[in-house]
C-alpha atoms as a PDB file:
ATOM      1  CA  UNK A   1      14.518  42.195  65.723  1.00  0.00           C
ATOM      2  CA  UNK A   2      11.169  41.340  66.911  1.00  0.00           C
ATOM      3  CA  UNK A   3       9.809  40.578  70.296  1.00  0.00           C
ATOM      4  CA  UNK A   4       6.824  37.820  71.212  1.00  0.00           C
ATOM      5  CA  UNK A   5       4.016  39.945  72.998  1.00  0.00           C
ATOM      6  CA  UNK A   6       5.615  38.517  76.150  1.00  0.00           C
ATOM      7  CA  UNK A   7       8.722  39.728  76.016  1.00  0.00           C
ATOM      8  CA  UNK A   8       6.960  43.279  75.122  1.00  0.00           C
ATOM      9  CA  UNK A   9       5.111  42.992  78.569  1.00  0.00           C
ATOM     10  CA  UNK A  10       8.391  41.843  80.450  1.00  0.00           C
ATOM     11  CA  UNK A  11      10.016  45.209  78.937  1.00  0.00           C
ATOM     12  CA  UNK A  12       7.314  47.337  80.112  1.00  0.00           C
ATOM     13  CA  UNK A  13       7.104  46.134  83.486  1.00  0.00           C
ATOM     14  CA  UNK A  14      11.014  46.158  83.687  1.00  0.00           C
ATOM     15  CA  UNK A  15      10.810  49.957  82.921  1.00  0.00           C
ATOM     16  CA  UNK A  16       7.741  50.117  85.128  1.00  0.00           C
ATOM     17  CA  UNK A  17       9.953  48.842  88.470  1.00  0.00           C
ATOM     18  CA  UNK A  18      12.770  50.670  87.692  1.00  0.00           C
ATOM     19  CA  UNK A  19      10.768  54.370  87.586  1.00  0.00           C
ATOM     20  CA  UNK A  20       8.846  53.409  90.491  1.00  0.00           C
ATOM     21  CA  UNK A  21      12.347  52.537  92.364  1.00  0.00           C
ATOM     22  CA  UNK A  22      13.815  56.144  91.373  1.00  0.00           C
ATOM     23  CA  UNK A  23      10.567  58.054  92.611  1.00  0.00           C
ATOM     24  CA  UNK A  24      10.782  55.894  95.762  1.00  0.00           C
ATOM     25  CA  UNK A  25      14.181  56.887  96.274  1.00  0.00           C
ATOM     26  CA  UNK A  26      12.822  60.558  95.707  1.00  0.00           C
ATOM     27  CA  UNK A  27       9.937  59.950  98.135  1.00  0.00           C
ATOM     28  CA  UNK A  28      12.681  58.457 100.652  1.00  0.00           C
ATOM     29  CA  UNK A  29      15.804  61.337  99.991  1.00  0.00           C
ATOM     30  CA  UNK A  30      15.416  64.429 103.374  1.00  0.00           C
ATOM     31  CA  UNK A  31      16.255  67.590 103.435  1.00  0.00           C
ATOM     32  CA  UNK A  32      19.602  68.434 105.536  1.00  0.00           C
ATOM     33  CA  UNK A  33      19.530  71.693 105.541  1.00  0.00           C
ATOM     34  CA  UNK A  34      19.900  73.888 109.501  1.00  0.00           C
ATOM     35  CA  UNK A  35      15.973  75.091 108.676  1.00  0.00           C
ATOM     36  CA  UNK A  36      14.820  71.258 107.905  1.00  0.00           C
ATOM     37  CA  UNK A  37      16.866  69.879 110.595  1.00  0.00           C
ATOM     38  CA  UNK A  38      15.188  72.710 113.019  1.00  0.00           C
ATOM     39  CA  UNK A  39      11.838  71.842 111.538  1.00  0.00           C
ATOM     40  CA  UNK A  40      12.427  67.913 111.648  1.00  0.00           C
ATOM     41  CA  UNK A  41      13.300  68.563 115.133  1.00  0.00           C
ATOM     42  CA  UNK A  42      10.480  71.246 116.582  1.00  0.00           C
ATOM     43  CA  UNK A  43       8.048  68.878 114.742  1.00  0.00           C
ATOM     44  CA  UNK A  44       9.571  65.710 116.414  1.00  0.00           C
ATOM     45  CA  UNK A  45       9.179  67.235 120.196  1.00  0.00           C
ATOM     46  CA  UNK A  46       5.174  68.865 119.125  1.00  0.00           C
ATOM     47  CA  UNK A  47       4.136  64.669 118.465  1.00  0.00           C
ATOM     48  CA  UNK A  48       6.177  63.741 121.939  1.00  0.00           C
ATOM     49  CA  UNK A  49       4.182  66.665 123.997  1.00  0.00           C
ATOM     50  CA  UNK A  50       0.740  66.110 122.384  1.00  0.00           C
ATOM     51  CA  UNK A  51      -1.534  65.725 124.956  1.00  0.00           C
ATOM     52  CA  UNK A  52       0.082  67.256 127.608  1.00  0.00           C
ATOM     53  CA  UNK A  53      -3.019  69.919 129.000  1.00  0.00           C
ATOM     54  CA  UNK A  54      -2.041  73.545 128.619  1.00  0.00           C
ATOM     55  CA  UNK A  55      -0.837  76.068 125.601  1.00  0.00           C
ATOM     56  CA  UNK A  56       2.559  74.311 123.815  1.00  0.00           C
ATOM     57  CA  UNK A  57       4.758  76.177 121.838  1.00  0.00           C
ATOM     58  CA  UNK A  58       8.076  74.633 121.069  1.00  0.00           C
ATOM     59  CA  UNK A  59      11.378  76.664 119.537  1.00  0.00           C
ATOM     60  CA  UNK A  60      14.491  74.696 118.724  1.00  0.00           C
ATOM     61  CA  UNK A  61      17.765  76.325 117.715  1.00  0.00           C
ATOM     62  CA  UNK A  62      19.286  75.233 114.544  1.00  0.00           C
ATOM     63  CA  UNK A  63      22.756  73.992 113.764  1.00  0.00           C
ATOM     64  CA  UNK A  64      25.408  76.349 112.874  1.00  0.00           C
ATOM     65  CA  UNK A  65      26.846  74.040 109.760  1.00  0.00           C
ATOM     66  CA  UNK A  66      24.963  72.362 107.130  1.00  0.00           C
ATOM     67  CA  UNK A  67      25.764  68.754 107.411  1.00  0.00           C
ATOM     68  CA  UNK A  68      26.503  66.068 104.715  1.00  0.00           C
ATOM     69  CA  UNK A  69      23.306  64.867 102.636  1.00  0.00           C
ATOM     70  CA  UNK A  70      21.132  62.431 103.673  1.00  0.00           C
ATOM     71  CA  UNK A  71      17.797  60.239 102.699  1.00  0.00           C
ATOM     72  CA  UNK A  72      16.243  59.063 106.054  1.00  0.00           C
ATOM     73  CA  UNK A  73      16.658  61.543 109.095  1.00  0.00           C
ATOM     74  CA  UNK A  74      15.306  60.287 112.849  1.00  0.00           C
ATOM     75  CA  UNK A  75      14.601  62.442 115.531  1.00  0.00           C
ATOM     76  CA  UNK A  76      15.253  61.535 119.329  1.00  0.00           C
ATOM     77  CA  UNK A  77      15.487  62.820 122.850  1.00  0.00           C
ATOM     78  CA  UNK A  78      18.782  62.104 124.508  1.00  0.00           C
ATOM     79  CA  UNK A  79      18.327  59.873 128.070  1.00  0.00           C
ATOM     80  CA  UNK A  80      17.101  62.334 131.244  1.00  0.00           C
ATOM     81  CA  UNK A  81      15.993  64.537 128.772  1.00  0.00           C
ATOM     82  CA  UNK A  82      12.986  66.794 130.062  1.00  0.00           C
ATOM     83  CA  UNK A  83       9.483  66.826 128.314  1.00  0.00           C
ATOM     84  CA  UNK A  84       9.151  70.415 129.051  1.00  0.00           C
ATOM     85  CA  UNK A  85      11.105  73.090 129.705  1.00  0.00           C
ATOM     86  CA  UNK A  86      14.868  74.174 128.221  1.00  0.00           C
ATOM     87  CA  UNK A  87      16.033  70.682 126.777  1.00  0.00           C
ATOM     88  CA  UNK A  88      17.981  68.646 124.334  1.00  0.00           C
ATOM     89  CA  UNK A  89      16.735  67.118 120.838  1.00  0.00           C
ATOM     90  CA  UNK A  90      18.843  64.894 118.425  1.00  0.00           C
ATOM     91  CA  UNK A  91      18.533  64.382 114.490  1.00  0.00           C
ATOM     92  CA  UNK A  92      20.690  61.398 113.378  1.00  0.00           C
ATOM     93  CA  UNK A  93      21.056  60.738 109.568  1.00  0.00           C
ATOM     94  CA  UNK A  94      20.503  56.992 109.115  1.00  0.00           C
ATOM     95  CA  UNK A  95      21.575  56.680 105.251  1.00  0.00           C
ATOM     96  CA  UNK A  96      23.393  56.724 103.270  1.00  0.00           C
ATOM     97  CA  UNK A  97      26.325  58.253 105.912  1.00  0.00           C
ATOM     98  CA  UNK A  98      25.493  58.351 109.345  1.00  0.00           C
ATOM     99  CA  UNK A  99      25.778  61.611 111.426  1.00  0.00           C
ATOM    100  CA  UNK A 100      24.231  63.046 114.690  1.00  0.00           C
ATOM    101  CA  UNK A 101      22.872  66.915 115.872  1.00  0.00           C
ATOM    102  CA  UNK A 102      22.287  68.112 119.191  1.00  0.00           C
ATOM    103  CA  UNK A 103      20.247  70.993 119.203  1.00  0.00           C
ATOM    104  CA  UNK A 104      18.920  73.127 122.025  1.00  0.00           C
ATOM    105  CA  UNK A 105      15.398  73.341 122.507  1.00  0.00           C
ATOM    106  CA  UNK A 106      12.534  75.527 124.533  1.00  0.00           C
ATOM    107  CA  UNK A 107       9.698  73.996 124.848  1.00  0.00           C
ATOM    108  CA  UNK A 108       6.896  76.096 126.946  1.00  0.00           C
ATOM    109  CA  UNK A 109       3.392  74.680 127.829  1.00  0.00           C
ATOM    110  CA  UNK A 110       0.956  77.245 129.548  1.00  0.00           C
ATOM    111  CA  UNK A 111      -0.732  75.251 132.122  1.00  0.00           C
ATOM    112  CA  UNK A 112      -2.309  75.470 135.642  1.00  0.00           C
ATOM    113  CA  UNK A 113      -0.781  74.393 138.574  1.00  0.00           C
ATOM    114  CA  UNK A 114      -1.325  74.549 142.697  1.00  0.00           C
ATOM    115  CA  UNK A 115      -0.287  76.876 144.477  1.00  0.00           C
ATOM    116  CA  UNK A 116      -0.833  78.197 148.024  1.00  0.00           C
ATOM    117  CA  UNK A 117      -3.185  81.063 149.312  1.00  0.00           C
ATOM    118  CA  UNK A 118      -1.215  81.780 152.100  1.00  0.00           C
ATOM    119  CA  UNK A 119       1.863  80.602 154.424  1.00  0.00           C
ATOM    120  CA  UNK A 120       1.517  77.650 155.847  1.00  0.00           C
ATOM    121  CA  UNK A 121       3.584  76.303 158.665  1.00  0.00           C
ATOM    122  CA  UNK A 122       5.158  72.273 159.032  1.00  0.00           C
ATOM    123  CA  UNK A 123       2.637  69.526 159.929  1.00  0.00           C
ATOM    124  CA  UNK A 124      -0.202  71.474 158.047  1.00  0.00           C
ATOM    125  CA  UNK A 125      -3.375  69.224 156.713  1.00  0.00           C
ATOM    126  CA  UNK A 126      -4.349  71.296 153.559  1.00  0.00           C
ATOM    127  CA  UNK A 127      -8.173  72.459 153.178  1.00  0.00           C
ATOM    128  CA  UNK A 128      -9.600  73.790 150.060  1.00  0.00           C
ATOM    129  CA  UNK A 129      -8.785  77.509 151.646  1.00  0.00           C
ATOM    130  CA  UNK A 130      -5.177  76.910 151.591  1.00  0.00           C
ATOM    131  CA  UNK A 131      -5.054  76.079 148.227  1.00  0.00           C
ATOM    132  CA  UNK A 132      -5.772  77.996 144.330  1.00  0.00           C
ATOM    133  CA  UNK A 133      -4.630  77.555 140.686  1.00  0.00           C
ATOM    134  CA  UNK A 134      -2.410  79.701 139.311  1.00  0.00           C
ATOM    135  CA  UNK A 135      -1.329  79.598 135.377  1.00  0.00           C
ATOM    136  CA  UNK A 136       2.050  79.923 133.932  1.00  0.00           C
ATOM    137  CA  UNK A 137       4.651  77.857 132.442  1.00  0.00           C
ATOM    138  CA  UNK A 138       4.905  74.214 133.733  1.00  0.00           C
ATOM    139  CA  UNK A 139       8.246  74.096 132.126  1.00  0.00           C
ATOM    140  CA  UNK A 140       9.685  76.933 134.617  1.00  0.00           C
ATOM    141  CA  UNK A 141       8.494  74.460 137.585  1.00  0.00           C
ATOM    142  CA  UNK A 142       9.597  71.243 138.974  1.00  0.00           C
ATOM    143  CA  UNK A 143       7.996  68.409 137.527  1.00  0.00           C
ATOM    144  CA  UNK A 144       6.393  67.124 140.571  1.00  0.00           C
ATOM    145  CA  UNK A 145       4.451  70.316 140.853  1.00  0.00           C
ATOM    146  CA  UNK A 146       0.422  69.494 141.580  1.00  0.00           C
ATOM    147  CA  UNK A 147      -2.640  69.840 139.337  1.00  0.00           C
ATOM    148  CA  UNK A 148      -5.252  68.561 140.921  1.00  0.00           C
ATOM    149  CA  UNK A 149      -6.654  70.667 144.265  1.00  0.00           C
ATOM    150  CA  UNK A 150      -8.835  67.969 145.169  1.00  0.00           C
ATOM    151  CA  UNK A 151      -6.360  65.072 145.058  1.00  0.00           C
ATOM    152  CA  UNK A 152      -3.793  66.893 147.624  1.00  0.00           C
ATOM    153  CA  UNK A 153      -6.765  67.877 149.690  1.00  0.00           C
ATOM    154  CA  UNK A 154      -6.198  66.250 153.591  1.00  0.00           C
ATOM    155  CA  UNK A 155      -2.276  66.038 152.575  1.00  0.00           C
ATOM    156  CA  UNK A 156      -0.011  67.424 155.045  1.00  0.00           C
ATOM    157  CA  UNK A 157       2.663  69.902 154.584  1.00  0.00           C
ATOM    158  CA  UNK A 158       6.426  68.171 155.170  1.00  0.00           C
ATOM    159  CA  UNK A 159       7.903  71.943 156.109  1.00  0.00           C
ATOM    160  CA  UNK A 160       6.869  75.464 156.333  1.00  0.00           C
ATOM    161  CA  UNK A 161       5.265  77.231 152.738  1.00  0.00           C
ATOM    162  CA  UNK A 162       5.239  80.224 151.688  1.00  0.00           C
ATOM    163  CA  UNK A 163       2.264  82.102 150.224  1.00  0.00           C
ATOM    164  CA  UNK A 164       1.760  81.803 146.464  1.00  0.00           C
ATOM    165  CA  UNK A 165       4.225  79.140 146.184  1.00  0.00           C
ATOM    166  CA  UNK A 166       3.593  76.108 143.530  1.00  0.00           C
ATOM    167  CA  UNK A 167       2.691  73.292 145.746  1.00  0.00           C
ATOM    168  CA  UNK A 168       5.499  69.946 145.001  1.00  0.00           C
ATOM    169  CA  UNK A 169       4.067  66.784 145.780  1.00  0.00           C
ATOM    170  CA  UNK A 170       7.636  66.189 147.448  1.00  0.00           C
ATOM    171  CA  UNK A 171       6.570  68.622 150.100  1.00  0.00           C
ATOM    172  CA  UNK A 172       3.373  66.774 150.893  1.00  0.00           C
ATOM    173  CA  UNK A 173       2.836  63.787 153.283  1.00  0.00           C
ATOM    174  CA  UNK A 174      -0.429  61.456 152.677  1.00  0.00           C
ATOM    175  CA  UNK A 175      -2.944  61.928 154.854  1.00  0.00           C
ATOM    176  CA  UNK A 176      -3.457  60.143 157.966  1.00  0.00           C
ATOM    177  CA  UNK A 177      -4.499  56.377 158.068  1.00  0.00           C
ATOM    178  CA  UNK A 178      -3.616  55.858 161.708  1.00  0.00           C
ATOM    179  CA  UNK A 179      -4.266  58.146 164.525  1.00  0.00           C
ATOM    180  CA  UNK A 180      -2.447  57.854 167.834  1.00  0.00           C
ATOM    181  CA  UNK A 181      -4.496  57.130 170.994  1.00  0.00           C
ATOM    182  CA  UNK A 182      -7.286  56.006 168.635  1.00  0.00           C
ATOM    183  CA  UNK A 183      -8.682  52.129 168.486  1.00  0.00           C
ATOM    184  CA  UNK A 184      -6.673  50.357 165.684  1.00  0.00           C
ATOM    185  CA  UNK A 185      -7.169  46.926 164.169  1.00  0.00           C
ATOM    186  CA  UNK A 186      -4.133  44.953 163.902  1.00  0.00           C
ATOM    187  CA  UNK A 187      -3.077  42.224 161.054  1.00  0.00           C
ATOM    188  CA  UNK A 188      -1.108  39.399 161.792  1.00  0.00           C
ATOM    189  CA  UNK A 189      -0.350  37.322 158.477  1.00  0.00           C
ATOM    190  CA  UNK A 190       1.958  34.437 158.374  1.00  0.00           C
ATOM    191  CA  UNK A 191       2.325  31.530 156.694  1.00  0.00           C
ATOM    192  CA  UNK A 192      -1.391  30.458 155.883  1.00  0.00           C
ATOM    193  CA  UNK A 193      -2.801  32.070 158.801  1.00  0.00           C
ATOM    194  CA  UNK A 194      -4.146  35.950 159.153  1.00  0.00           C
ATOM    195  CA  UNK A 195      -5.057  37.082 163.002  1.00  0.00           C
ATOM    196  CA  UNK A 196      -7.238  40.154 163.732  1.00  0.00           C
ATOM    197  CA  UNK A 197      -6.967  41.969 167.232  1.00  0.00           C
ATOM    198  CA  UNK A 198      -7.802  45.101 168.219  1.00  0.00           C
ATOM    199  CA  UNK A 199      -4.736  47.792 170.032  1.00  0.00           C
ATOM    200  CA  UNK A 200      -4.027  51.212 170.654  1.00  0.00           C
ATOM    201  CA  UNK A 201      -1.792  53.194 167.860  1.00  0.00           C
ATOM    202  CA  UNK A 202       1.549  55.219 169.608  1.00  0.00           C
ATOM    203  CA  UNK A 203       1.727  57.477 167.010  1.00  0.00           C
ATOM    204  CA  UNK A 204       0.167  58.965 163.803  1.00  0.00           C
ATOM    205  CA  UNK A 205       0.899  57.557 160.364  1.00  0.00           C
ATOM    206  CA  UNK A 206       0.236  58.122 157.119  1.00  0.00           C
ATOM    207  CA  UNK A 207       0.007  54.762 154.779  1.00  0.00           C
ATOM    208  CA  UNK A 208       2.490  52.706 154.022  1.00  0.00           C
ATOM    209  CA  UNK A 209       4.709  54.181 156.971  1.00  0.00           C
ATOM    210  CA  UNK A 210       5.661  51.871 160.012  1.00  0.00           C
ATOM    211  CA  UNK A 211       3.852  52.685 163.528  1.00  0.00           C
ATOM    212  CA  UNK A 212       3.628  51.389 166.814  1.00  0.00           C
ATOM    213  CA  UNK A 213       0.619  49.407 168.082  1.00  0.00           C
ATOM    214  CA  UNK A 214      -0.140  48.399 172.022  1.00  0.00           C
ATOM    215  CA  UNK A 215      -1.863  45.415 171.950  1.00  0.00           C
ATOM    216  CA  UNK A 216      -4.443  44.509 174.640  1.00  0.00           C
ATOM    217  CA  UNK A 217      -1.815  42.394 176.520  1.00  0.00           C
ATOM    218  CA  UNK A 218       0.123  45.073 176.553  1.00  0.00           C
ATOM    219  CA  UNK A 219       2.306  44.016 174.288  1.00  0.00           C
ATOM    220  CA  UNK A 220       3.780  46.712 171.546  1.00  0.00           C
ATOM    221  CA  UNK A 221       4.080  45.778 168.019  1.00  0.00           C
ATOM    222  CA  UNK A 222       5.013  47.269 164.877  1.00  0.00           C
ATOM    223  CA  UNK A 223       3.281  47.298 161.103  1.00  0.00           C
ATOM    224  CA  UNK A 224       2.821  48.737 158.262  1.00  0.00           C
ATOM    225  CA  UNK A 225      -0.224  51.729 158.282  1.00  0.00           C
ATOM    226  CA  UNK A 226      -3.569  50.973 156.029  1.00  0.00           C
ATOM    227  CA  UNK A 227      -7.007  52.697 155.373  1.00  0.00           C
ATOM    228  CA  UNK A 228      -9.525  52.804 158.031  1.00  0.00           C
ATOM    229  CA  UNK A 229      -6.971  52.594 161.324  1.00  0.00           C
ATOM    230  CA  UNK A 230      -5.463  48.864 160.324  1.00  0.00           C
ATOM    231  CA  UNK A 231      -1.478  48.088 160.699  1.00  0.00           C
ATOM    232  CA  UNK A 232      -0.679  44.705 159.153  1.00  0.00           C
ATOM    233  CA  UNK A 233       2.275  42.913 161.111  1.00  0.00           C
ATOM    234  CA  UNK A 234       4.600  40.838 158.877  1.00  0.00           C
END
């Protein structure tokens, strides 16, 4: 039986569509395998730390079983996870079943961090002298753990340190805003009106704490601590 030149092209195309739907599926199908599901995963957490500063080297432990087949694999971090450090990583199957793999992972990233030169006792306003970078693994230390010397410089120390110890930004206070005995502008805002007086602060504070203000009456106030010895009263 013979076919019009249009039905001919129909044909072909037909045949086109369905080869290009079986190498799709091909393209589409993932390896489920422990060493793909390893690699899936150590390759998922590299793209999550990339540009984090320091030396990253990531090492995830494969599963013990080799689970069922599957074309489209996704990799995750479960909730609280941590960036750095000893961790978790997921690989869910998404087709044609649907499974899910925890796997423990290391991941280690060489970095610098603060640390201090020498002991330094409670109340302490930190100079350049108190303070050096050291380099080791950022996943062994707290996340909160400084980078910068000259952005905790003027910072005071909440409690005694010890030498060589990585400075935590938890065991810093801001620097000082208001000083007591010292001249102190005072804020007043209300309901479409801001006053400006001048008082006398009670006490030090860093900024955004609360501090006591004598006014020139005599009067004692409280507000919130700003730049440049102001407390605004609310």
């Amino acid at each position: 039986m013979s076919h019009s030149p249009l039905q001919a092209i129909r044909s072909a195309a037909g045949q086109i569509a369905l080869a290009c739907l079986c190498l799709s599926g091909a393209a589409h199908a993932a390896d489920s395998s422990p060493a793909a599901l390893q690699a899936h995963a150590e390759h998922f957490l590299k793209m999550q730390a990339a540009g984090l500063p320091g030396k990253l080297s990531v090492s995830v432990k494969p599963p013990r079983s080799t689970p069922d087949a599957c074309d489209a694999l996704e990799a995750f971090q479960p909730p609280g996870s941590r960036r750095i450090g000893k961790t978790t990583v997921g690989v869910r199957c998404l087709a044609p079943s649907t499974w899910t793999v925890y796997l423990p992972a290391q991941i280690k990233l060489i970095g610098s961090y603060v640390a201090t030169t020498q002991a330094l006792p409670a109340n302490h306003v930190l100079t350049l002298s108190d303070l050096m970078l050291r380099e080791g693994d950022l996943g062994q230390l707290t996340s909160d753990v400084a980078s910068d010397i000259e952005a905790i410089v003027g910072y005071r120390t909440v409690s005694g340190l010890a030498a060589n110890a990585p400075l935590r930004s938890g065991l810093l206070r801001s620097p000082l805003v208001v000083q007591q005995g010292q001249t102190t502008r005072i804020v007043m805002n209300g309901p479409g009106f801001s006053v400006q007086s001048e008082g006398m602060a009670l006490a030090n504070a860093s900024k955004g704490e609360r501090v006591r203000i004598k006014t020139a009456s005599g009067q004692v106030v409280s507000g919130i601590a700003h730049d440049g010895q102001q407390v605004v009263v609310y």
